[in-house]
N, C-alpha and C. Protein backbone atom coordinates (compact mmCIF):
# COMPACT_ATOMS: atom_id res chain seq x y z
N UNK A 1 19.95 -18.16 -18.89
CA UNK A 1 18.68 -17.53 -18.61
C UNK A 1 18.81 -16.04 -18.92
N UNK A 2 17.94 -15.69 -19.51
CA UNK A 2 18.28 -13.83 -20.34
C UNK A 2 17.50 -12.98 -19.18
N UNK A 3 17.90 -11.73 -19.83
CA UNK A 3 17.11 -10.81 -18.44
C UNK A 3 15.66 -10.65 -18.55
N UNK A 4 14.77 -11.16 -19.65
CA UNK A 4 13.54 -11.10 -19.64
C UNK A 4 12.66 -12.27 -18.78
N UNK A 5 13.48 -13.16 -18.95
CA UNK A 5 13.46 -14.80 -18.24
C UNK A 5 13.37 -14.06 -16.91
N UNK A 6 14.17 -13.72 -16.65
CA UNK A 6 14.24 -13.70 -14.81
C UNK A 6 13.63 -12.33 -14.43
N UNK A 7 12.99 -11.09 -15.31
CA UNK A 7 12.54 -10.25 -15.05
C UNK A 7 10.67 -11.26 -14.53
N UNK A 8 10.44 -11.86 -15.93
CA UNK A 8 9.31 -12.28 -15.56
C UNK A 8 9.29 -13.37 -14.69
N UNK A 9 10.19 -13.85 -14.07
CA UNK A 9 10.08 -15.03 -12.79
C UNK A 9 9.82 -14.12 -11.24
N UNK A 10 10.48 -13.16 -11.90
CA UNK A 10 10.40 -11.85 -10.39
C UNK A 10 9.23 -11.41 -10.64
N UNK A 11 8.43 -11.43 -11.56
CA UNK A 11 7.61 -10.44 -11.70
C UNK A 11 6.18 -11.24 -11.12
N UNK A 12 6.62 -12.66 -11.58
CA UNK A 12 5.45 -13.70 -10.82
C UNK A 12 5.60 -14.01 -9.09
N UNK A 13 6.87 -13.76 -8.97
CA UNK A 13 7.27 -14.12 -7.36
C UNK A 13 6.61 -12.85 -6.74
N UNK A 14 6.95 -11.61 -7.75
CA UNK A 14 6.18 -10.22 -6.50
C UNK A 14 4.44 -10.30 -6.40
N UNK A 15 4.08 -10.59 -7.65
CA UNK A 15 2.55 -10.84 -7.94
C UNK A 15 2.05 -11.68 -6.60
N UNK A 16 2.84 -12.63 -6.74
CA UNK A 16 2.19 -13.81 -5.27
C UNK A 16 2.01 -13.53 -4.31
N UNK A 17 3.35 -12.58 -4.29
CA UNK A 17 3.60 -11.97 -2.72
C UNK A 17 2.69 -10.23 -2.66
N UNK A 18 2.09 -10.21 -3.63
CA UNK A 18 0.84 -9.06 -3.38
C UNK A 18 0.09 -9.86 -3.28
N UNK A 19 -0.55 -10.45 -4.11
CA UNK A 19 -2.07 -11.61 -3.73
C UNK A 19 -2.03 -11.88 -2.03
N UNK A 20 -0.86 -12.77 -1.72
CA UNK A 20 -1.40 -13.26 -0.25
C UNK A 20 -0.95 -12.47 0.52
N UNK A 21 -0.41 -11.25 0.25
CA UNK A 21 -0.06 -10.13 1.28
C UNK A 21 -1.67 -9.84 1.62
N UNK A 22 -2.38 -9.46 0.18
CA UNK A 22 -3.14 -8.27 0.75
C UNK A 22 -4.37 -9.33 1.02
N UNK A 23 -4.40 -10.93 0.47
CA UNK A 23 -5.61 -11.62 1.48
C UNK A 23 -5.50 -11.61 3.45
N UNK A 24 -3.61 -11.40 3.38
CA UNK A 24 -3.18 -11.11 4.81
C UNK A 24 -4.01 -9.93 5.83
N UNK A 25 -4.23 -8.99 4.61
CA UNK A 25 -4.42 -8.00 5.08
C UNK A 25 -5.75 -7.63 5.95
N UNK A 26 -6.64 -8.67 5.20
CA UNK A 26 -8.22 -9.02 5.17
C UNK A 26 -8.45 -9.92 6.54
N UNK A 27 -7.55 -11.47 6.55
CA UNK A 27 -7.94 -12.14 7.49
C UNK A 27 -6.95 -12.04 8.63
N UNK A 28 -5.92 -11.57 8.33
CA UNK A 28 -5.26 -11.45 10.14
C UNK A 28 -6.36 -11.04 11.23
N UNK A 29 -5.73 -11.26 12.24
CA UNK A 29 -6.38 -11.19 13.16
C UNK A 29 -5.89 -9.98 14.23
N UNK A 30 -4.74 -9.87 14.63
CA UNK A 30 -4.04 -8.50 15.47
C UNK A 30 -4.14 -7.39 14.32
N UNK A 31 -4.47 -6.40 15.04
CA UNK A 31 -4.32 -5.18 14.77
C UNK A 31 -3.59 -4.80 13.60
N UNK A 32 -2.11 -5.17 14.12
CA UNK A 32 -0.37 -5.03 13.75
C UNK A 32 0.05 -5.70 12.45
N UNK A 33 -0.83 -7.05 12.71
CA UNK A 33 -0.32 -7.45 11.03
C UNK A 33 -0.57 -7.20 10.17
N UNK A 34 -2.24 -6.83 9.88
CA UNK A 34 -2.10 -6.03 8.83
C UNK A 34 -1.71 -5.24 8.28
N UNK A 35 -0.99 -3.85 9.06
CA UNK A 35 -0.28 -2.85 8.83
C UNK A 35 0.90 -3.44 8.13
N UNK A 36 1.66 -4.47 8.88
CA UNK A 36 2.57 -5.39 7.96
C UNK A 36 2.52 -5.63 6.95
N UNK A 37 1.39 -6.43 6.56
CA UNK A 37 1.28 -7.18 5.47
C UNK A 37 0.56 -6.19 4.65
N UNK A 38 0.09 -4.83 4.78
CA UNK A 38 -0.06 -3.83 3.75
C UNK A 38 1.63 -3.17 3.03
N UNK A 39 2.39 -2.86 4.43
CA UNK A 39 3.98 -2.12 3.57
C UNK A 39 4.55 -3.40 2.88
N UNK A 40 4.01 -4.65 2.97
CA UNK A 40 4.90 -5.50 2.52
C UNK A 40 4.21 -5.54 0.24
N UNK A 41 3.45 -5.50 0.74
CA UNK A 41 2.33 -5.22 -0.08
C UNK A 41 2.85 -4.08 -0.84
N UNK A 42 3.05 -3.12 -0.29
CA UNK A 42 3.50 -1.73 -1.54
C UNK A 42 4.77 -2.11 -1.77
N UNK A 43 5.33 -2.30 -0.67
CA UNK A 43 6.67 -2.31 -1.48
C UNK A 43 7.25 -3.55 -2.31
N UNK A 44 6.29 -4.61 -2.71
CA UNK A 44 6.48 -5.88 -3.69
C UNK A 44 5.43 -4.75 -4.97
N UNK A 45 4.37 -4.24 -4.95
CA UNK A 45 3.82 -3.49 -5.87
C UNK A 45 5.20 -2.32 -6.53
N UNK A 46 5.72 -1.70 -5.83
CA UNK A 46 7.20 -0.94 -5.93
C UNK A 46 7.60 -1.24 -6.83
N UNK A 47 8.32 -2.66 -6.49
CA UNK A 47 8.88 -3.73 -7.49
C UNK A 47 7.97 -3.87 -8.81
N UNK A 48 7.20 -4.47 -8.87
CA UNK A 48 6.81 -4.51 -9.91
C UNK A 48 6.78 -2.99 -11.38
N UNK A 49 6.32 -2.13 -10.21
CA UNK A 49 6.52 -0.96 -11.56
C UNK A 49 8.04 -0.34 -11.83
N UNK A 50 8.58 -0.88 -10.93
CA UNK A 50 10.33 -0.74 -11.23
C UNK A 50 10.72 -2.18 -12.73
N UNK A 51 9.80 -3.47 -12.31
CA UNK A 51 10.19 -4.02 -13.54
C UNK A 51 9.89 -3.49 -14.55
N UNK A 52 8.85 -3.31 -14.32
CA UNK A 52 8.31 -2.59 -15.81
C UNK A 52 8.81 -0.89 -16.42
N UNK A 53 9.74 -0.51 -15.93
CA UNK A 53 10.67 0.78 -16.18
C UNK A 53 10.01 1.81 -15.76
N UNK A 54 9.11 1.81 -14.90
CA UNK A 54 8.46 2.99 -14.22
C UNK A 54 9.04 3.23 -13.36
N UNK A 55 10.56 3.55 -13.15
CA UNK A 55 10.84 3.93 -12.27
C UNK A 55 10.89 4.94 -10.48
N UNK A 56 10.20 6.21 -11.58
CA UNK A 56 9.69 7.11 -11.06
C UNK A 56 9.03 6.75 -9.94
N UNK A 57 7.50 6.10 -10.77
CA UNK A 57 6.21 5.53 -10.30
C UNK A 57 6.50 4.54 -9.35
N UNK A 58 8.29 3.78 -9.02
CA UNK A 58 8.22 2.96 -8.19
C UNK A 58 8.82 3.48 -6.88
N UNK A 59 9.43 4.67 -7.44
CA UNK A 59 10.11 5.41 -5.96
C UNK A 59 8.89 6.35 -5.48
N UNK A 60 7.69 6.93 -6.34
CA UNK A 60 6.94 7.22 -5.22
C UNK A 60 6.03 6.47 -4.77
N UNK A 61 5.88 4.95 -5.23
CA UNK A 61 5.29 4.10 -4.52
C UNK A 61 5.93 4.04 -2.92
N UNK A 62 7.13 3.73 -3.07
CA UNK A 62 7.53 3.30 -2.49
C UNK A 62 7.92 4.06 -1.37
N UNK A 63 8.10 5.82 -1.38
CA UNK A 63 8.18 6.70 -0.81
C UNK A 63 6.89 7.10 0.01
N UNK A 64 5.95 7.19 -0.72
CA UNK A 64 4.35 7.27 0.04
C UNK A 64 3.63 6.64 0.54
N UNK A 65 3.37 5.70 -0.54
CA UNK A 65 2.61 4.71 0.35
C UNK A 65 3.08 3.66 1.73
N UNK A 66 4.20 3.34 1.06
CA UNK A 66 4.80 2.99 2.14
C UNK A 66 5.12 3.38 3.02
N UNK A 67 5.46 4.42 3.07
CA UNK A 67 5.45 5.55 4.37
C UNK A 67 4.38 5.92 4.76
N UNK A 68 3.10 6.13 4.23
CA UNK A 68 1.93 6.07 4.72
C UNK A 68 1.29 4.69 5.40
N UNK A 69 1.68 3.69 5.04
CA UNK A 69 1.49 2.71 5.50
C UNK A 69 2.31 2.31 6.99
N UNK A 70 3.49 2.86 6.86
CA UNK A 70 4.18 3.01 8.18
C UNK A 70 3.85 4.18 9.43
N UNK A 71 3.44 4.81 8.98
CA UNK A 71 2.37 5.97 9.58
C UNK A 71 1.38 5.26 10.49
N UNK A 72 0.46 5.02 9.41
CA UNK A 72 -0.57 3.84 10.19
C UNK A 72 -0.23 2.67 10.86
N UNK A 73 1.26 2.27 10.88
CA UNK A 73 1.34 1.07 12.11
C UNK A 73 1.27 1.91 13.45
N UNK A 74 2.00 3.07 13.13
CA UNK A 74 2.57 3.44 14.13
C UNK A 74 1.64 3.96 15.21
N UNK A 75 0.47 4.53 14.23
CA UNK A 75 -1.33 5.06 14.77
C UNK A 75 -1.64 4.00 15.19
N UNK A 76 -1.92 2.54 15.05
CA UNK A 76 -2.50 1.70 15.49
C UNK A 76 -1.51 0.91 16.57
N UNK A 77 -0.15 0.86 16.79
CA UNK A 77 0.31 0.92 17.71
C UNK A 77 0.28 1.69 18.73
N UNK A 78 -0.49 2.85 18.75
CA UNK A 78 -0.94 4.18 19.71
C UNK A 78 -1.57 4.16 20.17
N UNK A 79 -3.19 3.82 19.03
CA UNK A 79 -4.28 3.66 19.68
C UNK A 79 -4.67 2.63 20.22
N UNK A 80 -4.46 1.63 19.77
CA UNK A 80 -5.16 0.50 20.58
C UNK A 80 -4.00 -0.10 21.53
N UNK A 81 -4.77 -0.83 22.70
CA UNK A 81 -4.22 -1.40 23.94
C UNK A 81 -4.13 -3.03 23.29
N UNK A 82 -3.46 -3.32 23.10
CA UNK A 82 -3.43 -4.49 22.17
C UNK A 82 -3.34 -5.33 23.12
N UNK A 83 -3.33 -5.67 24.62
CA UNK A 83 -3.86 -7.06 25.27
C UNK A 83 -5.48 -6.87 25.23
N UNK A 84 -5.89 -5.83 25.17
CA UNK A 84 -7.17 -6.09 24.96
C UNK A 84 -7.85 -6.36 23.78
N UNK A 85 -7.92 -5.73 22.74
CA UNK A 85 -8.20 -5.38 21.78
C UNK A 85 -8.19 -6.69 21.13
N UNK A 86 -6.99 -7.65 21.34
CA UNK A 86 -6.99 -8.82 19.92
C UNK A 86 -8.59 -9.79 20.70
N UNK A 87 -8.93 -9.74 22.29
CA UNK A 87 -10.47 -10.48 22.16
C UNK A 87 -11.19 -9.67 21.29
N UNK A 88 -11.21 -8.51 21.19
CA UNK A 88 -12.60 -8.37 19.76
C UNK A 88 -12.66 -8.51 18.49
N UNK A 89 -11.54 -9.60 18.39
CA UNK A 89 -11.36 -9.94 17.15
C UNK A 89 -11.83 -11.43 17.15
N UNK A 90 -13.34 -11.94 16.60
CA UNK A 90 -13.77 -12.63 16.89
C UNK A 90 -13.29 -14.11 15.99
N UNK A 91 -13.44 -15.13 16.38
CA UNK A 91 -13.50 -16.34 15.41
C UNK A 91 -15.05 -16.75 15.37
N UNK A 92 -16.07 -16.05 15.49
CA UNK A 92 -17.48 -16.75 15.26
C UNK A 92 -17.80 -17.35 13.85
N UNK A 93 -18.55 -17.51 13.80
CA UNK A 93 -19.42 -18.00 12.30
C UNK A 93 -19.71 -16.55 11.36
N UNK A 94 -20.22 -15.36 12.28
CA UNK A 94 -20.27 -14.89 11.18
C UNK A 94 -19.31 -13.94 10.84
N UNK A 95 -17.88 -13.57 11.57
CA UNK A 95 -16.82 -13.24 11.20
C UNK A 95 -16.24 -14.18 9.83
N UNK A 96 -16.22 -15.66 9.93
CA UNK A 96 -15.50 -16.57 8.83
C UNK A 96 -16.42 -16.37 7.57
N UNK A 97 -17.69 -16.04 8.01
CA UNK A 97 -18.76 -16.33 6.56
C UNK A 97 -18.00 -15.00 5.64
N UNK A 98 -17.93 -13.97 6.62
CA UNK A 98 -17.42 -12.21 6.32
C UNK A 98 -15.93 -12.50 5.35
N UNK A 99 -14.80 -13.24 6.39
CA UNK A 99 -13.77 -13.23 5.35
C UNK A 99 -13.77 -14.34 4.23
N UNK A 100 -14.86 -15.17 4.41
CA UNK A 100 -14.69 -16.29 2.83
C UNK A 100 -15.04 -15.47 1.79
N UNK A 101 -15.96 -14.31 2.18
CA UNK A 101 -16.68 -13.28 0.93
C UNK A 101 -15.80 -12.57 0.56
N UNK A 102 -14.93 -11.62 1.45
CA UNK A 102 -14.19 -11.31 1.42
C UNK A 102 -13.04 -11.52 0.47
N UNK A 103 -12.46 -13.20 0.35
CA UNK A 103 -11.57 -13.72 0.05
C UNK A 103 -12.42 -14.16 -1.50
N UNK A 104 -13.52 -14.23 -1.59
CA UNK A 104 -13.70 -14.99 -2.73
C UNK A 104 -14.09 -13.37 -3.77
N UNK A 105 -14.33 -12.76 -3.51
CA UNK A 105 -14.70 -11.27 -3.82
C UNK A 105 -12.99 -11.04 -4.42
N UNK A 106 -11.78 -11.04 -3.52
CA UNK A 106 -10.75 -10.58 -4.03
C UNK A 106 -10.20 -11.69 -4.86
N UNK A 107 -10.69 -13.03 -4.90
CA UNK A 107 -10.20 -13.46 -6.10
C UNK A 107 -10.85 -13.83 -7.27
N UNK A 108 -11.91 -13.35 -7.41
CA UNK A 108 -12.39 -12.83 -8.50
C UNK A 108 -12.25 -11.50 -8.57
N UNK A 109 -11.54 -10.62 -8.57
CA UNK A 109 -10.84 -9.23 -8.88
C UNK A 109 -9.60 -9.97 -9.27
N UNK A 110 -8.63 -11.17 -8.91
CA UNK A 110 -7.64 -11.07 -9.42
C UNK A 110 -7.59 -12.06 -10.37
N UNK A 111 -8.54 -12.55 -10.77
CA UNK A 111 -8.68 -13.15 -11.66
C UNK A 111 -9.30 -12.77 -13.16
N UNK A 112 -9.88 -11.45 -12.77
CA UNK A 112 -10.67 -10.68 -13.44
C UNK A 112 -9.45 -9.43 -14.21
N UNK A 113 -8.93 -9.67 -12.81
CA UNK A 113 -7.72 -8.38 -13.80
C UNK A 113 -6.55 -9.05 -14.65
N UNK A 114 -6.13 -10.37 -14.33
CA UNK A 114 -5.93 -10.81 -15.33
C UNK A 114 -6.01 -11.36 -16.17
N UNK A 115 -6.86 -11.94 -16.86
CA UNK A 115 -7.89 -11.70 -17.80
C UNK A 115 -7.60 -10.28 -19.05
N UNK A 116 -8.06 -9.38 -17.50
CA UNK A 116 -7.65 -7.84 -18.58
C UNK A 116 -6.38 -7.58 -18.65
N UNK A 117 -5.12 -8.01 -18.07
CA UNK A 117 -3.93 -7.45 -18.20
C UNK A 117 -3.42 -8.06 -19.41
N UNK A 118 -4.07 -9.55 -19.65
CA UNK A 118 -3.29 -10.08 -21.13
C UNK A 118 -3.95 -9.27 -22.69
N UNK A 119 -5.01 -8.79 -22.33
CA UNK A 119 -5.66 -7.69 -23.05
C UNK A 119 -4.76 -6.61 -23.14
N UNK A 120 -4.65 -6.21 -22.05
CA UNK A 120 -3.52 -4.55 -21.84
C UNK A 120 -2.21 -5.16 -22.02
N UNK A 121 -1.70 -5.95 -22.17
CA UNK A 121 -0.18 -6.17 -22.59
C UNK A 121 -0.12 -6.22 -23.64
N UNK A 122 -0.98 -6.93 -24.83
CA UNK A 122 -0.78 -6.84 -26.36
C UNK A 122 -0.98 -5.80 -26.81
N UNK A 123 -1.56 -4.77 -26.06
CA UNK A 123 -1.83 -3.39 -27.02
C UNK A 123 -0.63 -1.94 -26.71
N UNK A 124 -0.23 -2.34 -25.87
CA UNK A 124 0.70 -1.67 -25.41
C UNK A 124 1.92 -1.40 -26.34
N UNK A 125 2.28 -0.29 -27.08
CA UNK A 125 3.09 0.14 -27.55
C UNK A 125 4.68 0.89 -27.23
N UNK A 126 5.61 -0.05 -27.21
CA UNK A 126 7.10 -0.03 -26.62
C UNK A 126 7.53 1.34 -26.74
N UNK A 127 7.21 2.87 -27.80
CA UNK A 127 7.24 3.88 -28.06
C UNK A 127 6.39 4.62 -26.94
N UNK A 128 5.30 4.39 -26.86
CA UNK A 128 4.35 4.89 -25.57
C UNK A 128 5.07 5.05 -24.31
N UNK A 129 5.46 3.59 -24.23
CA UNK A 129 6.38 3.78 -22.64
C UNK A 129 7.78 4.74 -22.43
N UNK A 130 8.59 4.51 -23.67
CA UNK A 130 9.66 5.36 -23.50
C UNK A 130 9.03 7.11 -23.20
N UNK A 131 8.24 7.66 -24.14
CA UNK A 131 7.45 8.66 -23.89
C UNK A 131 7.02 8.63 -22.39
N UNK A 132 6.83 8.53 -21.53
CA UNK A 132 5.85 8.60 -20.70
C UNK A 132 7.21 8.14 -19.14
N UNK A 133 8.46 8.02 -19.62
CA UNK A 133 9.65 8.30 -18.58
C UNK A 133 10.35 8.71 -18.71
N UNK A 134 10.11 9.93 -19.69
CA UNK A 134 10.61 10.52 -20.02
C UNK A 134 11.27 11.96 -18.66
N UNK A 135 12.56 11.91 -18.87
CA UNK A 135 12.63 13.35 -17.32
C UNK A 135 12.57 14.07 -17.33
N UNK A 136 11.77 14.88 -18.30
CA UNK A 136 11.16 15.99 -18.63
C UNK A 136 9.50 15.94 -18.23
N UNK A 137 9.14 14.93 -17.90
CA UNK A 137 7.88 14.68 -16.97
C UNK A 137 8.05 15.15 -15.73
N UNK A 138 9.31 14.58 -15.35
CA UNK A 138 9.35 14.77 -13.98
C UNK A 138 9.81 16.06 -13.58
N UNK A 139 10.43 16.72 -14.62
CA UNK A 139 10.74 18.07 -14.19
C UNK A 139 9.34 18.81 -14.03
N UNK A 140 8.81 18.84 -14.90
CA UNK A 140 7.34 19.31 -14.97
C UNK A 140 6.49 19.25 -13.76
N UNK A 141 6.67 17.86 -13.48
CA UNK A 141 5.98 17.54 -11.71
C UNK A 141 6.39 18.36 -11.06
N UNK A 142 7.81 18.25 -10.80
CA UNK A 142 8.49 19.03 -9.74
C UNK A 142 8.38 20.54 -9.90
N UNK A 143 7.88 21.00 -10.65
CA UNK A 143 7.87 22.37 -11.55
C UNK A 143 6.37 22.69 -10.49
N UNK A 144 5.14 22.16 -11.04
CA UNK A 144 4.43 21.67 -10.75
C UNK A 144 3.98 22.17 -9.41
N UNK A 145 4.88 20.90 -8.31
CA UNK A 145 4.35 21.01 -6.52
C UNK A 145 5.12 21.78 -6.05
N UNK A 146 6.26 22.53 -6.58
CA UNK A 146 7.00 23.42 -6.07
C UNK A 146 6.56 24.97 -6.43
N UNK A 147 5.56 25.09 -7.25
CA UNK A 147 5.32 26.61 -7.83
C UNK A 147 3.90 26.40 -7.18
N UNK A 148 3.33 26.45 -8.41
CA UNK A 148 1.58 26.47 -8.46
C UNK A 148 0.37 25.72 -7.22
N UNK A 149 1.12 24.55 -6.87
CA UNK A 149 0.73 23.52 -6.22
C UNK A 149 1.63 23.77 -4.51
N UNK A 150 2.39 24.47 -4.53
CA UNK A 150 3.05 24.42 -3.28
C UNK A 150 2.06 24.91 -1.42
N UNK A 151 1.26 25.74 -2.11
CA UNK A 151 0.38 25.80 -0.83
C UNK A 151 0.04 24.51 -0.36
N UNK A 152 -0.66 24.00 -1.37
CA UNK A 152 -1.71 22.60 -1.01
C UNK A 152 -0.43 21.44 -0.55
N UNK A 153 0.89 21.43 -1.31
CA UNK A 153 1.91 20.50 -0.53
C UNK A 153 2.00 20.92 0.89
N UNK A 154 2.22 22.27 1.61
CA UNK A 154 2.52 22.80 2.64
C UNK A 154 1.32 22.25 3.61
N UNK A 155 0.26 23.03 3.41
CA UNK A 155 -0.56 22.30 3.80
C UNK A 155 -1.06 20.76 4.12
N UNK A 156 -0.52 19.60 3.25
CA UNK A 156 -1.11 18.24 3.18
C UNK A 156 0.34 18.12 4.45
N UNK A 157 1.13 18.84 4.66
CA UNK A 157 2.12 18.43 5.58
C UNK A 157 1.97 18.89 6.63
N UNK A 158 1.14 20.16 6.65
CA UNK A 158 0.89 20.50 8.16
C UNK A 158 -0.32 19.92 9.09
N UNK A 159 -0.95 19.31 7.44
CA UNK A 159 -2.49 18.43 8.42
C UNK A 159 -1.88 16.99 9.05
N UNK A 160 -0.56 16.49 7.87
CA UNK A 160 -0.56 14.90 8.72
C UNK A 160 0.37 15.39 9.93
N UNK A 161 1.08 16.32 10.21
CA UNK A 161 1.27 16.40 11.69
C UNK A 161 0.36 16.76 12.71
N UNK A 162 -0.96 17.84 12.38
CA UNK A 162 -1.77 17.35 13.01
C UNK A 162 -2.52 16.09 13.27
N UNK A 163 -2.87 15.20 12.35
CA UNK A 163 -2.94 14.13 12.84
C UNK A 163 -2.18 13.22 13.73
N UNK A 164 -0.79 13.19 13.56
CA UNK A 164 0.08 12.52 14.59
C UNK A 164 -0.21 13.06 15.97
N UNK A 165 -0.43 14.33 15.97
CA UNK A 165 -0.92 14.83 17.24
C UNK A 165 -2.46 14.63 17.64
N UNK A 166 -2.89 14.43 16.88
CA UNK A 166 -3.97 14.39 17.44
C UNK A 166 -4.35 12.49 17.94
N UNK A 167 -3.43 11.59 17.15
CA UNK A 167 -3.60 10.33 17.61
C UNK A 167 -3.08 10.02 18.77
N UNK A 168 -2.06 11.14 19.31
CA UNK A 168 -1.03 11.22 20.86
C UNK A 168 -1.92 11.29 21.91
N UNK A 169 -3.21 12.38 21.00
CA UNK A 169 -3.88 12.92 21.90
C UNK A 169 -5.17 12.04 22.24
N UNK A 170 -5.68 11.57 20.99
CA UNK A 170 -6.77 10.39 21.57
C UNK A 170 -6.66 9.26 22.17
N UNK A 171 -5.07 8.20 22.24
CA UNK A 171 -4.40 7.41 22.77
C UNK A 171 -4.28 7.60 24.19
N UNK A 172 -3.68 8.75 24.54
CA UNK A 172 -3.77 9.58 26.22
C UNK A 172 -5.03 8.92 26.39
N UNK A 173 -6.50 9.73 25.61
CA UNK A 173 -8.01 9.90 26.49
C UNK A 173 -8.45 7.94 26.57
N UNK A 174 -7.99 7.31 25.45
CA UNK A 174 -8.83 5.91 25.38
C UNK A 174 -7.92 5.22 26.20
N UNK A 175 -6.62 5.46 26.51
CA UNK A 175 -6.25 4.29 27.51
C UNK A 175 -5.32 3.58 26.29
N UNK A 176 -4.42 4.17 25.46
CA UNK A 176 -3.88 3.36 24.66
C UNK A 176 -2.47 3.17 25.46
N UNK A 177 -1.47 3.01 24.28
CA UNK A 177 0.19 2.54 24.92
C UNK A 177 0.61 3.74 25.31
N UNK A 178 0.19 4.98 25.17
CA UNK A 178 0.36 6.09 25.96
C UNK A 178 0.05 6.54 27.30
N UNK A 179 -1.49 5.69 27.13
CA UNK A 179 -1.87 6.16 28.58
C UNK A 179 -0.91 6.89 30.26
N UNK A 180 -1.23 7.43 30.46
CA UNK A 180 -0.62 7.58 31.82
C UNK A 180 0.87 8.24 31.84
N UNK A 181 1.44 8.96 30.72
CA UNK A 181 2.66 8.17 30.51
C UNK A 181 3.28 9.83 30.02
């Protein structure tokens, strides 16, 4: 079996495991799993642009979002009182009508994109890609958020700690896993 063989067997195993991650994401029911089944979600997306030699593009997948995604468990582990909270998560009629649309909406998007991806794979030029990971990009980036761009980095770091504080702080007032405490 050659390494293209088993690149593209991985590449169908991560695909799957984004599809029913992120239908996970839609119909769970606790709070908590979805937050799950979103980092599980970036970081099989990770993978994929690591197969495809985007390396870069897979370590800051995998650095941000996913860490942003771990962010948000941690907010929704704060805020909500989760013996309460999973009753308003209803099983009625018109909650199920909500996620069949839902579900049939996202698979016609993934059926739709691929469709277009066998379009975008034949045109794709093997010269293009080497260009474009190149580490002279990335110096440039880093050139980039460290000079010109460095306020607005400083800043995007001093707002998400205000936010952590400020979710400490609304968790205290609503009665979350902080409460009292």
């Amino acid at each position: 079996m050659g390494v293209e063989m088993e690149n593209g067997i991985l590449f169908y195993i991560l695909a799957t495991v984004i599809v029913l991650c992120s239908f996970m994401v839609v119909v769970a029911l606790s709070p908590i799993y979805p937050a799950l089944f979103l980092a599980v979600t970036m970081i099989a997306l990770s993978g994929i642009f690591y197969l495809l030699g985007a390396h870069f593009i897979a370590g800051v997948q995998l650095i941000v979002y996913a860490g942003a995604v771990i962010v948000l468990f941690v907010m929704v582990l704060m805020l909500f009182d989760l013996k309460r909270e999973v009753a308003a998560f209803s099983r009625g009629t018109f909650s199920g009508i909500l996620k069949l649309v839902c579900a049939g909406a996202l698979l016609g998007l993934v059926i739709g994109g691929a469709e277009r991806s066998t379009e975008m794979m034949t045109s794709v030029r093997p010269e293009a890609l080497s260009d474009a990971n190149s580490m002279s990009e990335m110096k440039v980036l880093a050139g980039l958020l460290f000079s010109k761009y460095l306020l607005a980095f400083e800043v995007l770091g001093i707002l998400l700690l205000l936010i952590a504080v400020g979710v400490v702080a609304v968790s205290r007032v609503r009665g979350g896993t902080h409460a009292g405490s």
